[in-house]
PDB file of N, CA and C in Angstrom:
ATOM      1  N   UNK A   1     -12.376 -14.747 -18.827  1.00  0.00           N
ATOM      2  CA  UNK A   1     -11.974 -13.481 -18.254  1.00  0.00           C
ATOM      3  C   UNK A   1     -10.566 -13.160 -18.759  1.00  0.00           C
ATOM      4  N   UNK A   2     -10.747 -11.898 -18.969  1.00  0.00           N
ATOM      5  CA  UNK A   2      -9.506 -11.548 -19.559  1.00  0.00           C
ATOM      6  C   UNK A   2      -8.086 -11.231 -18.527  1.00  0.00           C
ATOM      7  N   UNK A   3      -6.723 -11.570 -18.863  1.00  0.00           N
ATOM      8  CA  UNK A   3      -5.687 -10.571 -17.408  1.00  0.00           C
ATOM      9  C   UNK A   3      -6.417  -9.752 -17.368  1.00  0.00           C
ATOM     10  N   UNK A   4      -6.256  -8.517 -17.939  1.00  0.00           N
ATOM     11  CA  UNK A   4      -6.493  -7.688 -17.068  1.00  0.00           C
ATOM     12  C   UNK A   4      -7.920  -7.381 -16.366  1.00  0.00           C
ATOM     13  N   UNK A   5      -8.566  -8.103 -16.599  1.00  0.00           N
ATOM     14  CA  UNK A   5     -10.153  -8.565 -15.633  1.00  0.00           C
ATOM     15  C   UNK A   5      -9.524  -8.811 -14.550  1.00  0.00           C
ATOM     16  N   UNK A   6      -8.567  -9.765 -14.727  1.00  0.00           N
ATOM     17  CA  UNK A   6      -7.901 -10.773 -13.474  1.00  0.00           C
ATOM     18  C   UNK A   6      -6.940 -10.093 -12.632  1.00  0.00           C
ATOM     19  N   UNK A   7      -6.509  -9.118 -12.790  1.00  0.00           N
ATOM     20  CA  UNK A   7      -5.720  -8.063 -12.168  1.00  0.00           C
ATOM     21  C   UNK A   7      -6.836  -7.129 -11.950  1.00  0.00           C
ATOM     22  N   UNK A   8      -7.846  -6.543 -12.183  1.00  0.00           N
ATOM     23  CA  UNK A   8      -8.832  -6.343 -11.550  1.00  0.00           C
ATOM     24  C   UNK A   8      -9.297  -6.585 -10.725  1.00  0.00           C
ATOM     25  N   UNK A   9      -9.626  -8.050 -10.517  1.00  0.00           N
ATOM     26  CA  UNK A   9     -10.327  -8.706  -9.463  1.00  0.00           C
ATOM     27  C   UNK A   9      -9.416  -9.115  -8.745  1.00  0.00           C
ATOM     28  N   UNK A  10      -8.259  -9.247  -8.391  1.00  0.00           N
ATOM     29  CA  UNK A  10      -7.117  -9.496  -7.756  1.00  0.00           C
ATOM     30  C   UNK A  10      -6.390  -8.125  -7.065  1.00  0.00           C
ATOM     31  N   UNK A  11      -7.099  -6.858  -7.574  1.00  0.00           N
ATOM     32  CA  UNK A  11      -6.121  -5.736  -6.950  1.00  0.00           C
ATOM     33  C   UNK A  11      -6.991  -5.162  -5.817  1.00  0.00           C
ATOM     34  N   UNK A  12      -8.344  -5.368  -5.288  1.00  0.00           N
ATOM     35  CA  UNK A  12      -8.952  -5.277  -4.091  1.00  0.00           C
ATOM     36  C   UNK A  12      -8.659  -6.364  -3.094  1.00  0.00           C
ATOM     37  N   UNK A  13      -8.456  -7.255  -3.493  1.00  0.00           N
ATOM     38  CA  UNK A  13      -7.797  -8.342  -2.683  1.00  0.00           C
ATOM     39  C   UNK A  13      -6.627  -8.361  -1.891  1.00  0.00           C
ATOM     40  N   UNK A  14      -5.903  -7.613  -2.697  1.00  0.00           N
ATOM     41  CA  UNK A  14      -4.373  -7.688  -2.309  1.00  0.00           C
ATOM     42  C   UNK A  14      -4.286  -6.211  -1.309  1.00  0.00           C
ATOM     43  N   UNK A  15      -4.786  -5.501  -2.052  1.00  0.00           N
ATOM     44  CA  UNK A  15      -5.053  -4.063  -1.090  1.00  0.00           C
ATOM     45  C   UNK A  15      -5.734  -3.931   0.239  1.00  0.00           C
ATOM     46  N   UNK A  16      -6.451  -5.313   0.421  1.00  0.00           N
ATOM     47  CA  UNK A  16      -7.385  -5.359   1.611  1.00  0.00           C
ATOM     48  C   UNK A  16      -6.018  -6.181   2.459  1.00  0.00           C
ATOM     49  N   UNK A  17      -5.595  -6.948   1.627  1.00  0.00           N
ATOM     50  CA  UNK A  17      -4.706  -7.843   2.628  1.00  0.00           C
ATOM     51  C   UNK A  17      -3.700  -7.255   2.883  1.00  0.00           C
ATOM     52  N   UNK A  18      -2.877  -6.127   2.037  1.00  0.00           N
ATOM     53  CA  UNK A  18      -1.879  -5.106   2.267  1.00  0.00           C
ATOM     54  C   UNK A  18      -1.944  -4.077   3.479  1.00  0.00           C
ATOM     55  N   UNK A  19      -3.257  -4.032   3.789  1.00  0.00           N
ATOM     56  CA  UNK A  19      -3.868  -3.316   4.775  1.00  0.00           C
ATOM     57  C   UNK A  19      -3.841  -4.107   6.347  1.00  0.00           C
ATOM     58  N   UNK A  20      -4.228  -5.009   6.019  1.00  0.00           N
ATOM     59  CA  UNK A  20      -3.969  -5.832   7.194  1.00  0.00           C
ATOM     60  C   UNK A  20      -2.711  -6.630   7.683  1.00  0.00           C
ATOM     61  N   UNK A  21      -1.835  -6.144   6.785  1.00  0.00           N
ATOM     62  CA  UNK A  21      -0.466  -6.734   7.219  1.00  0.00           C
ATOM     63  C   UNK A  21      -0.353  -8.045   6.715  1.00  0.00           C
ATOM     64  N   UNK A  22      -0.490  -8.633   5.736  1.00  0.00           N
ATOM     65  CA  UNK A  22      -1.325  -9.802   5.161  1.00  0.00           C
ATOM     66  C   UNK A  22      -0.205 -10.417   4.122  1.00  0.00           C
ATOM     67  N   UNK A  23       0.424 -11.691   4.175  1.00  0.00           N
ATOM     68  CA  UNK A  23       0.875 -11.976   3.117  1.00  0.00           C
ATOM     69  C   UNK A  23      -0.298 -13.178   2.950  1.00  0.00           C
ATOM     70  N   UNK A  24      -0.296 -13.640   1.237  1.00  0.00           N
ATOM     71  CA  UNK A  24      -1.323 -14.100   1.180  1.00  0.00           C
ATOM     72  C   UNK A  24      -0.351 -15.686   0.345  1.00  0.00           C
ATOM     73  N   UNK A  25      -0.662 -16.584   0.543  1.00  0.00           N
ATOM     74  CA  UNK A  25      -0.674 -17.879  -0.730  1.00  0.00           C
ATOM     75  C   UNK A  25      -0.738 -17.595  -2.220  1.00  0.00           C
ATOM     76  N   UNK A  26      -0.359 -18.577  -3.059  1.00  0.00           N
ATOM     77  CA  UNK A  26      -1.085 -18.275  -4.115  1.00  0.00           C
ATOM     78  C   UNK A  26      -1.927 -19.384  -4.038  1.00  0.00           C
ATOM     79  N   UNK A  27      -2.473 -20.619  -2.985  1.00  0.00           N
ATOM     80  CA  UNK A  27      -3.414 -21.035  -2.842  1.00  0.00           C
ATOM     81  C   UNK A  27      -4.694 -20.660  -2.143  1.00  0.00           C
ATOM     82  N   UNK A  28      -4.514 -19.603  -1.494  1.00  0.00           N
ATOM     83  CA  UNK A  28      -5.284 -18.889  -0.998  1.00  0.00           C
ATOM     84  C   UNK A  28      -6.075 -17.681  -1.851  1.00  0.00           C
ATOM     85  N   UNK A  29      -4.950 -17.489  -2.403  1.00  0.00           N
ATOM     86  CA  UNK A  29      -5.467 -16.620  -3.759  1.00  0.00           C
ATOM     87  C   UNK A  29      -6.610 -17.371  -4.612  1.00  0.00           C
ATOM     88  N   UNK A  30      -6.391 -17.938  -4.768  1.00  0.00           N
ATOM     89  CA  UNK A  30      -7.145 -19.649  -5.966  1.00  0.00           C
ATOM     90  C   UNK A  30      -8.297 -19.279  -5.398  1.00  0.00           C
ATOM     91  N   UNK A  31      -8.216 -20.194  -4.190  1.00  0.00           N
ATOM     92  CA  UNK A  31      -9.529 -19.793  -3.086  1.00  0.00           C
ATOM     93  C   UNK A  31     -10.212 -19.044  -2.927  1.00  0.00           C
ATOM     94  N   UNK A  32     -10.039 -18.139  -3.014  1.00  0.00           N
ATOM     95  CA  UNK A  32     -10.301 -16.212  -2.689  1.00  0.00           C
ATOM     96  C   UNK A  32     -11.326 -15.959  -3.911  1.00  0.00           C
ATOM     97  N   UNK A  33     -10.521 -16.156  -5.540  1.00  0.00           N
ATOM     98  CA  UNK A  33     -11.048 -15.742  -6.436  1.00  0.00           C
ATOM     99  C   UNK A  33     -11.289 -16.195  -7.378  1.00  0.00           C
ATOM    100  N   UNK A  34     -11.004 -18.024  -7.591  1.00  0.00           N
ATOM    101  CA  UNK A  34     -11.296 -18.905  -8.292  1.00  0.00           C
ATOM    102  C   UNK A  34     -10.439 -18.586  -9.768  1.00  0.00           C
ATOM    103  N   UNK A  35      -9.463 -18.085  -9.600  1.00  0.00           N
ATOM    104  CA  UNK A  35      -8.537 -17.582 -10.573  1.00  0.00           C
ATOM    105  C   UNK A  35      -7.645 -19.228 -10.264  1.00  0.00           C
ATOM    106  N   UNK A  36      -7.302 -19.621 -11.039  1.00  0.00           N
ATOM    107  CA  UNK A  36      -6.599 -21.134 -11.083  1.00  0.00           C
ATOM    108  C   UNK A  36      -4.803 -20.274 -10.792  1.00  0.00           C
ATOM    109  N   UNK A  37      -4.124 -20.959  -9.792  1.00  0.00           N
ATOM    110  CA  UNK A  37      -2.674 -20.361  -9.550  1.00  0.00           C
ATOM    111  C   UNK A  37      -1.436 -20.501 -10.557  1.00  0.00           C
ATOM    112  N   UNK A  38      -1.888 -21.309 -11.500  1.00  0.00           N
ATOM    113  CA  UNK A  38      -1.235 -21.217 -12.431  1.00  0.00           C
ATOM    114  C   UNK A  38      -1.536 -20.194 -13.391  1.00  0.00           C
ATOM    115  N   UNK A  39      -2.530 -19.513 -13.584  1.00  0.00           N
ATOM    116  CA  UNK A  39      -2.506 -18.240 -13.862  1.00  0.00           C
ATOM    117  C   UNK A  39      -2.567 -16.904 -13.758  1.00  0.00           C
ATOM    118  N   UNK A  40      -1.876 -16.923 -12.727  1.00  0.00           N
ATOM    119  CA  UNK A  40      -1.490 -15.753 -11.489  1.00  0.00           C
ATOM    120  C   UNK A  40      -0.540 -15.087 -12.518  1.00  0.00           C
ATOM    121  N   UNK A  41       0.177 -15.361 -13.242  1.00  0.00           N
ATOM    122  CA  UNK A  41       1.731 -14.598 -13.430  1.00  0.00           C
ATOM    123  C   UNK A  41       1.245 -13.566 -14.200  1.00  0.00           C
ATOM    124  N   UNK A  42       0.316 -13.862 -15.403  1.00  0.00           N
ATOM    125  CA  UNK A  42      -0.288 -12.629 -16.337  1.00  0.00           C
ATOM    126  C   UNK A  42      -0.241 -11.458 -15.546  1.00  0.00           C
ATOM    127  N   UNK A  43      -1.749 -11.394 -14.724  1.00  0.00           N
ATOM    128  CA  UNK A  43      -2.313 -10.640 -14.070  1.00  0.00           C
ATOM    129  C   UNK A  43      -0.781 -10.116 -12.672  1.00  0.00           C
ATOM    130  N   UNK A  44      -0.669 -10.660 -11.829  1.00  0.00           N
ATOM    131  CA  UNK A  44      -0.076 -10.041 -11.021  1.00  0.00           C
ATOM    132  C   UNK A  44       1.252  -9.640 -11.780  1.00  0.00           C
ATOM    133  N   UNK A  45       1.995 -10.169 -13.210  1.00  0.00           N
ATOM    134  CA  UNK A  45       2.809  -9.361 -13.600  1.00  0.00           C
ATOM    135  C   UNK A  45       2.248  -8.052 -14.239  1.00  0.00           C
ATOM    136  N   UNK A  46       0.727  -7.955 -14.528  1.00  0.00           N
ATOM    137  CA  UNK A  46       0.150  -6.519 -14.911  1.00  0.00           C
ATOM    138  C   UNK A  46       0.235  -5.731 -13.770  1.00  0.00           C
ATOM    139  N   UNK A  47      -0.049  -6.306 -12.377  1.00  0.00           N
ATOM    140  CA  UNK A  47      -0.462  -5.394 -11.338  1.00  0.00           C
ATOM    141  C   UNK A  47       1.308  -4.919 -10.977  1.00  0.00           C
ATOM    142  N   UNK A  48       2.079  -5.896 -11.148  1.00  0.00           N
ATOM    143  CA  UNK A  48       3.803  -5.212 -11.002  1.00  0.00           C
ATOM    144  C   UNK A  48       4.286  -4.173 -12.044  1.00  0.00           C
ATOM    145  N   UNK A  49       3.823  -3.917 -12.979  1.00  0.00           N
ATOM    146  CA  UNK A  49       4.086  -3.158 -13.846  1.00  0.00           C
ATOM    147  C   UNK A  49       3.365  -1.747 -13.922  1.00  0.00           C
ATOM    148  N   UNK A  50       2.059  -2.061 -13.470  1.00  0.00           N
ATOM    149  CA  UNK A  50       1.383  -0.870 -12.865  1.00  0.00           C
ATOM    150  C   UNK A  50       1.939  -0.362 -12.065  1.00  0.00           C
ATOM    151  N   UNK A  51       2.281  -1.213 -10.497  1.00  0.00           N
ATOM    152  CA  UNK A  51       2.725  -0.340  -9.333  1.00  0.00           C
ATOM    153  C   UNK A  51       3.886   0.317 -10.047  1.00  0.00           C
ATOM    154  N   UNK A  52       4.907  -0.220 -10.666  1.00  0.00           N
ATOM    155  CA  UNK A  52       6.514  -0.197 -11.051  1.00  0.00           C
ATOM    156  C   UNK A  52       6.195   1.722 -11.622  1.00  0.00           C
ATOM    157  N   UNK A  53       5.533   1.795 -12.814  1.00  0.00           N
ATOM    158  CA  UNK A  53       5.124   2.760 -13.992  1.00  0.00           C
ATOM    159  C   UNK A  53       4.518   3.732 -12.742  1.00  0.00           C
ATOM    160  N   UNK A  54       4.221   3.854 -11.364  1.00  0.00           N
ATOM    161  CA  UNK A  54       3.690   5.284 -10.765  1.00  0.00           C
ATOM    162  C   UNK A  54       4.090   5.265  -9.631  1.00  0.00           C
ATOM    163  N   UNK A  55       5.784   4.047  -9.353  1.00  0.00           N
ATOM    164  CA  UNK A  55       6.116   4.031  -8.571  1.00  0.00           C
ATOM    165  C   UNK A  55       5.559   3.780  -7.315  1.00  0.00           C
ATOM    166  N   UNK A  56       4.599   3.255  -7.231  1.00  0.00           N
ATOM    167  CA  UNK A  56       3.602   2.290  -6.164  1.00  0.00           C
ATOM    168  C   UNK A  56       4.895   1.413  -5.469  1.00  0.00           C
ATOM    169  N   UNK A  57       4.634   0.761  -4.104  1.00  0.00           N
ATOM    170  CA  UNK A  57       4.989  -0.255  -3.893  1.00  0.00           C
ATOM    171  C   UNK A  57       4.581  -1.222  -4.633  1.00  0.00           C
ATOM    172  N   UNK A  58       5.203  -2.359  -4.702  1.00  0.00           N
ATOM    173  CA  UNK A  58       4.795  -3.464  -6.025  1.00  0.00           C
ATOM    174  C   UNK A  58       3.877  -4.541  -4.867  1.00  0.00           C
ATOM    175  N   UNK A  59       2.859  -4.125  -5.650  1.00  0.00           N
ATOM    176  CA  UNK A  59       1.556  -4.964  -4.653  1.00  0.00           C
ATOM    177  C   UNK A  59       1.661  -6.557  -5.080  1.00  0.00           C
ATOM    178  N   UNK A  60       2.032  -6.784  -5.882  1.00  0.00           N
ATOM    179  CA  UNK A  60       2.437  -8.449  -6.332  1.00  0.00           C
ATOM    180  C   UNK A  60       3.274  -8.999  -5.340  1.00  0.00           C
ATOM    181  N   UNK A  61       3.839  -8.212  -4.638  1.00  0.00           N
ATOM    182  CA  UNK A  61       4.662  -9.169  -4.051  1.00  0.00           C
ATOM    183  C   UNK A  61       4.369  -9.597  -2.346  1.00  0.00           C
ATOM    184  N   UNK A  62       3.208  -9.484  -2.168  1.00  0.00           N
ATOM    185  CA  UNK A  62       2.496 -10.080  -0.950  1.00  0.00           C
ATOM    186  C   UNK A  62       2.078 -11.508  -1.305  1.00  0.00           C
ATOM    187  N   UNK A  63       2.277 -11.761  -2.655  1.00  0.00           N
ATOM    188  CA  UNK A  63       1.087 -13.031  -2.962  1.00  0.00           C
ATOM    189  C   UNK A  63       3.026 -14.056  -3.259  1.00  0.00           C
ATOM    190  N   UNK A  64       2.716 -15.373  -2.291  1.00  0.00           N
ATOM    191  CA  UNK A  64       4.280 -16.282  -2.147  1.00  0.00           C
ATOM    192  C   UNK A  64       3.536 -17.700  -1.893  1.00  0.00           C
ATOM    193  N   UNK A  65       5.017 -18.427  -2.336  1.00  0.00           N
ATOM    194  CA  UNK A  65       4.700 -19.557  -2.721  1.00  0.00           C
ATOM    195  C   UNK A  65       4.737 -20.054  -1.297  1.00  0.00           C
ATOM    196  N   UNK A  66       3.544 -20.921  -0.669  1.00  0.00           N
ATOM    197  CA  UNK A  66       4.027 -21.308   0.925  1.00  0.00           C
ATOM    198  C   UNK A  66       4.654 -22.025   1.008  1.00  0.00           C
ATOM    199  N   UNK A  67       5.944 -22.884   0.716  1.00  0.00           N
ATOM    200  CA  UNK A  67       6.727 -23.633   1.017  1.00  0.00           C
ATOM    201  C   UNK A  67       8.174 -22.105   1.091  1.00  0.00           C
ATOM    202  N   UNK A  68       8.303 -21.715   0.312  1.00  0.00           N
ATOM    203  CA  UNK A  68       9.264 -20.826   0.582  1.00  0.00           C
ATOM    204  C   UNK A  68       9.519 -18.771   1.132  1.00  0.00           C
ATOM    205  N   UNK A  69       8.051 -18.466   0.928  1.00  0.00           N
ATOM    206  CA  UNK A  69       7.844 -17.689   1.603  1.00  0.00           C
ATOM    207  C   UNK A  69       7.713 -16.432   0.639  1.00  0.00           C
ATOM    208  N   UNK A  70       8.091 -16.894  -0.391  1.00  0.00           N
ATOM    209  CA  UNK A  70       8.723 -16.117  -1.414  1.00  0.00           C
ATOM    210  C   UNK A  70       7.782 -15.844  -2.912  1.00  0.00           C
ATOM    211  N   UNK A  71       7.789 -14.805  -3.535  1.00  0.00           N
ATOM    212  CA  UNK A  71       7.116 -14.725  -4.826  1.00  0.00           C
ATOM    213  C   UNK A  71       7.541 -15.945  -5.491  1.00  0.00           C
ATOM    214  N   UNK A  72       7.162 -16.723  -6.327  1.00  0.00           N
ATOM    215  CA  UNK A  72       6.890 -17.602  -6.760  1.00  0.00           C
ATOM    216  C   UNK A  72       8.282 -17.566  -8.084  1.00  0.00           C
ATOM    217  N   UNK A  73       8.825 -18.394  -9.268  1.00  0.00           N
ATOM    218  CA  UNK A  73      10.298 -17.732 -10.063  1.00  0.00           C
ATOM    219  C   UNK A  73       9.408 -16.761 -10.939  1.00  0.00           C
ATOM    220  N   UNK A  74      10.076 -16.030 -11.895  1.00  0.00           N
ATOM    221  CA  UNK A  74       9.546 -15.784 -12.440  1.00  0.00           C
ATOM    222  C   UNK A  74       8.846 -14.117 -12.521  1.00  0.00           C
ATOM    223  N   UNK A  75       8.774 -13.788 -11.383  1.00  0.00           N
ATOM    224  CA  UNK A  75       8.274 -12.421 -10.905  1.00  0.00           C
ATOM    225  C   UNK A  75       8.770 -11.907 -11.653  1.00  0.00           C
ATOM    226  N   UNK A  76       7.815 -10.389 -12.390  1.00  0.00           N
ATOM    227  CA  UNK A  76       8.614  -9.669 -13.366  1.00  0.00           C
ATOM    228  C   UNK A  76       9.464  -8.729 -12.362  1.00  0.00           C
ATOM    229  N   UNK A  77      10.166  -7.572 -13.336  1.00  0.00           N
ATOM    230  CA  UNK A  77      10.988  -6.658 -12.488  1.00  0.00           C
ATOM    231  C   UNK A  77      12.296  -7.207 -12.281  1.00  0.00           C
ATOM    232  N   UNK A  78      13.307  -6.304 -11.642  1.00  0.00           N
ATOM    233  CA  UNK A  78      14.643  -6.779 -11.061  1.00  0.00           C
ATOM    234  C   UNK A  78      14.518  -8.168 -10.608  1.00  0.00           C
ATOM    235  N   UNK A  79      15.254  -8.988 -10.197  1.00  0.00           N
ATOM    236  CA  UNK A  79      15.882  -9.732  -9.387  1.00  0.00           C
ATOM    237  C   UNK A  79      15.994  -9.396  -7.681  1.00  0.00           C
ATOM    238  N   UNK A  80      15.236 -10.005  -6.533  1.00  0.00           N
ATOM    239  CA  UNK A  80      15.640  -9.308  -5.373  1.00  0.00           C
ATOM    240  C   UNK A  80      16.217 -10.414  -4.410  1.00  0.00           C
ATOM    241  N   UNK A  81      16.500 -10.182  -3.657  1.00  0.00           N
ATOM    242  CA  UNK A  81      17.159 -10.440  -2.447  1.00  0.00           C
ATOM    243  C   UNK A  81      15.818 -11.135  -1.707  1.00  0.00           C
ATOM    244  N   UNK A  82      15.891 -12.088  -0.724  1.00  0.00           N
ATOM    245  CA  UNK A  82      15.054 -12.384   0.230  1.00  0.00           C
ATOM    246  C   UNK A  82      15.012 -10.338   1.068  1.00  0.00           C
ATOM    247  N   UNK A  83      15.578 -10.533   1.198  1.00  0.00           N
ATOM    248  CA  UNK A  83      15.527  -9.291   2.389  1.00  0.00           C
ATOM    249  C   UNK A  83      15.170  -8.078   1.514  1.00  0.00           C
ATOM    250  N   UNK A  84      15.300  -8.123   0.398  1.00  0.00           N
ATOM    251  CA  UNK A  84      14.812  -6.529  -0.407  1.00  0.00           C
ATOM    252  C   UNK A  84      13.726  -7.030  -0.534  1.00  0.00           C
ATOM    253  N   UNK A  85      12.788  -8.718  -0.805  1.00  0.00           N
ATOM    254  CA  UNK A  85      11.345  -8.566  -0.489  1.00  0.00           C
ATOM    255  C   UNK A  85      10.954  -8.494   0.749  1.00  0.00           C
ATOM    256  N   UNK A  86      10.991  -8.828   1.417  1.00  0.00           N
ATOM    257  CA  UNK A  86      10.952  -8.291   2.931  1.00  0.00           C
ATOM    258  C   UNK A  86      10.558  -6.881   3.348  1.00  0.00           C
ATOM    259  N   UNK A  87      11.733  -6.131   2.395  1.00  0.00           N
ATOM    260  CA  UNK A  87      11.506  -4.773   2.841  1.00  0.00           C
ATOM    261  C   UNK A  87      10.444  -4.380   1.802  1.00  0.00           C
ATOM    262  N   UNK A  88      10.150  -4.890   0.542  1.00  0.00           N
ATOM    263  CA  UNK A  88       9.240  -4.230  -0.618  1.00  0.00           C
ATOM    264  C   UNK A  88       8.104  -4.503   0.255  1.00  0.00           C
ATOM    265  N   UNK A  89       7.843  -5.436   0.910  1.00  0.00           N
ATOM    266  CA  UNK A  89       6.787  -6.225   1.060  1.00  0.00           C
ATOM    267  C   UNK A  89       6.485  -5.061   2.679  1.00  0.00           C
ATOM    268  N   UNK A  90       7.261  -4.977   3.366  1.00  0.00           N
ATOM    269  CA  UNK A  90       6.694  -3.714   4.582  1.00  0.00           C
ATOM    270  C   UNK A  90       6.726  -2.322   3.889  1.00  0.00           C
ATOM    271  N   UNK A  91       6.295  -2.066   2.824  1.00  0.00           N
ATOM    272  CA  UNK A  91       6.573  -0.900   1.687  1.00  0.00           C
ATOM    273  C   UNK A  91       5.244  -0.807   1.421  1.00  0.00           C
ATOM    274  N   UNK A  92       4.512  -2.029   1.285  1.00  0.00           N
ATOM    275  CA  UNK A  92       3.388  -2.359   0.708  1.00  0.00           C
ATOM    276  C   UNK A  92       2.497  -2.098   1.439  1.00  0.00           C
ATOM    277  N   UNK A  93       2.413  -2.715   2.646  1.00  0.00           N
ATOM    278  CA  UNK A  93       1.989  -2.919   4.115  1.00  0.00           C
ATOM    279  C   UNK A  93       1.537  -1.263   4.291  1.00  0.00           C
ATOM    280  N   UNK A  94       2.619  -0.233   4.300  1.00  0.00           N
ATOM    281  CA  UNK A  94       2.201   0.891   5.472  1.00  0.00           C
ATOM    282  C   UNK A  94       1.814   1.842   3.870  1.00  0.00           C
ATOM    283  N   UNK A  95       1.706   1.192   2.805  1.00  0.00           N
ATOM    284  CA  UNK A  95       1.145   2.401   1.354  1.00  0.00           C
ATOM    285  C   UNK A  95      -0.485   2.728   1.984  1.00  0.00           C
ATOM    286  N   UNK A  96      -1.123   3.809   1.106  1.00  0.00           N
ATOM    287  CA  UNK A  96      -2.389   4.279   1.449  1.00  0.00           C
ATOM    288  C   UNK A  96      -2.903   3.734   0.102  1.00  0.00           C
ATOM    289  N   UNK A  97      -3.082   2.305   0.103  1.00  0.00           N
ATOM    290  CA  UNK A  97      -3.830   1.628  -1.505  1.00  0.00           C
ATOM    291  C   UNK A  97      -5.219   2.492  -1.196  1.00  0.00           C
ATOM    292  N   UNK A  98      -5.981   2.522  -0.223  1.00  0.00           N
ATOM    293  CA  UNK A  98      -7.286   2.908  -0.249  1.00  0.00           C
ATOM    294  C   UNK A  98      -7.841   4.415  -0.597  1.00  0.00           C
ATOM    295  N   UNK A  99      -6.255   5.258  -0.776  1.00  0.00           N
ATOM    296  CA  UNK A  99      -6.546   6.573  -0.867  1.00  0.00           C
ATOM    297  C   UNK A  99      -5.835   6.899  -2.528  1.00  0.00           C
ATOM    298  N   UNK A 100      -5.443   5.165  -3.243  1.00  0.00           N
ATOM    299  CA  UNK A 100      -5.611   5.718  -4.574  1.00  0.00           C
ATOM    300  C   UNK A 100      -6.965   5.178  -5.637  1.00  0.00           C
ATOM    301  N   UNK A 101      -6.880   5.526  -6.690  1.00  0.00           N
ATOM    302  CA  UNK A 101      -7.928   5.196  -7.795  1.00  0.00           C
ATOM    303  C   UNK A 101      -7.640   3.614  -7.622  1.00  0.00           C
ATOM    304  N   UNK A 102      -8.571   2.869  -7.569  1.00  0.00           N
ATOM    305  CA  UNK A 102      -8.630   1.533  -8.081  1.00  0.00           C
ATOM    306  C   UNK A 102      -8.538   1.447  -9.751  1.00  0.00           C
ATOM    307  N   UNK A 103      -7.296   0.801 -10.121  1.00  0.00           N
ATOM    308  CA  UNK A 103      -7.408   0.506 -11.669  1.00  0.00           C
ATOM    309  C   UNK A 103      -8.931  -0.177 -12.277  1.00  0.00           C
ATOM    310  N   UNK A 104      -8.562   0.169 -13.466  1.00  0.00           N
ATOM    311  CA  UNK A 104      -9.323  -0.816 -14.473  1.00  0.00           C
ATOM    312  C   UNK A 104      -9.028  -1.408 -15.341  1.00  0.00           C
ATOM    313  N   UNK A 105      -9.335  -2.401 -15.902  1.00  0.00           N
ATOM    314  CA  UNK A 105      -8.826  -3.450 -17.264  1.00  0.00           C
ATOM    315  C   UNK A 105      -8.126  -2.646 -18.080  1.00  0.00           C
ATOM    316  N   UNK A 106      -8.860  -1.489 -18.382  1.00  0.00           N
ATOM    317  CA  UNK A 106      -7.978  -0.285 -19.687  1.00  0.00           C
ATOM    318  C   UNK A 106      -6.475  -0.162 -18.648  1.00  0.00           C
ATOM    319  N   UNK A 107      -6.905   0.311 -17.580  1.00  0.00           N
ATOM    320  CA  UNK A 107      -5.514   0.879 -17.159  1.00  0.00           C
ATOM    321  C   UNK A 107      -4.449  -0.316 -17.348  1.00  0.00           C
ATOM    322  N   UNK A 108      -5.127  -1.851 -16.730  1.00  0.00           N
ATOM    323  CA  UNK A 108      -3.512  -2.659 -17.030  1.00  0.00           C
ATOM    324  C   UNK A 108      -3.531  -3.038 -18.533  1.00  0.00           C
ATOM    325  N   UNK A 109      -4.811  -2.917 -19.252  1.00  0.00           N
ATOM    326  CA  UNK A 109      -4.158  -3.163 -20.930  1.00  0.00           C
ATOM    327  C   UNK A 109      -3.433  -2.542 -21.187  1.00  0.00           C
ATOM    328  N   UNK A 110      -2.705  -1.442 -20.898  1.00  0.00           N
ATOM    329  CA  UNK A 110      -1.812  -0.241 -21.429  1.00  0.00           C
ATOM    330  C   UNK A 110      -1.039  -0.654 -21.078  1.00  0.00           C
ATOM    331  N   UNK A 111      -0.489  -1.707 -19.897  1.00  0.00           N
ATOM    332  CA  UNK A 111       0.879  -1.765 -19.634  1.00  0.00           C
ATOM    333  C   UNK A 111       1.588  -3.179 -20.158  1.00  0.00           C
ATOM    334  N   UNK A 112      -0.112  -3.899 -20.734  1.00  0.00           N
ATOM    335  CA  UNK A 112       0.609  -5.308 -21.377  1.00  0.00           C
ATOM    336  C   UNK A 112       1.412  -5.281 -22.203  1.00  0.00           C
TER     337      UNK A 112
END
């Protein structure tokens, strides 16, 4: 499967859990979609670059490492603050994901 398959199959996930107030693992993620967590960064750095490019809340950043609470190093984008994810992350929470287009593979190949 290709990223952007994997940011595919990872952006109903995150939108369902964004909905429910949901921060998620990236072992839970694993779980969820049999996507191995070590290759999370592709894909959810496609899905950060998407939100980033139409000004979305950045839906990547619900998915944290459970020992620290936190996106995992590495996250593309700025540099934030515990507390500016915090706030990205209740940004995410109250967005209407369900009242936009669900991407497709084309859409995050364009932003690789």
């Amino acid at each position: 499967m290709t990223q952007p398959e994997q940011a595919v199959l990872l952006w109903p996930l995150l939108a369902l859990a964004a909905r429910n107030h949901q921060i998620l693992s990236y072992a839970e993620v694993e779980g969820l979609t049999g996507i191995a967590a070590r290759g999370f960064g592709q894909p959810l750095g496609l899905i950060h670059v998407f939100c980033d490019r139409r000004r979305f809340p950045l839906l990547n950043l619900i998915v944290v490492q459970r020992e620290t609470g936190l996106p995992g190093e590495g996250v593309p984008g700025r540099a934030m603050s515990p507390e500016q994810y915090l706030i990205e992350q209740a940004k995410v929470f109250v967005f209407d994901w369900a009242g936009k287009d669900k991407p497709r593979a084309e859409d995050f190949g364009a932003v690789a």
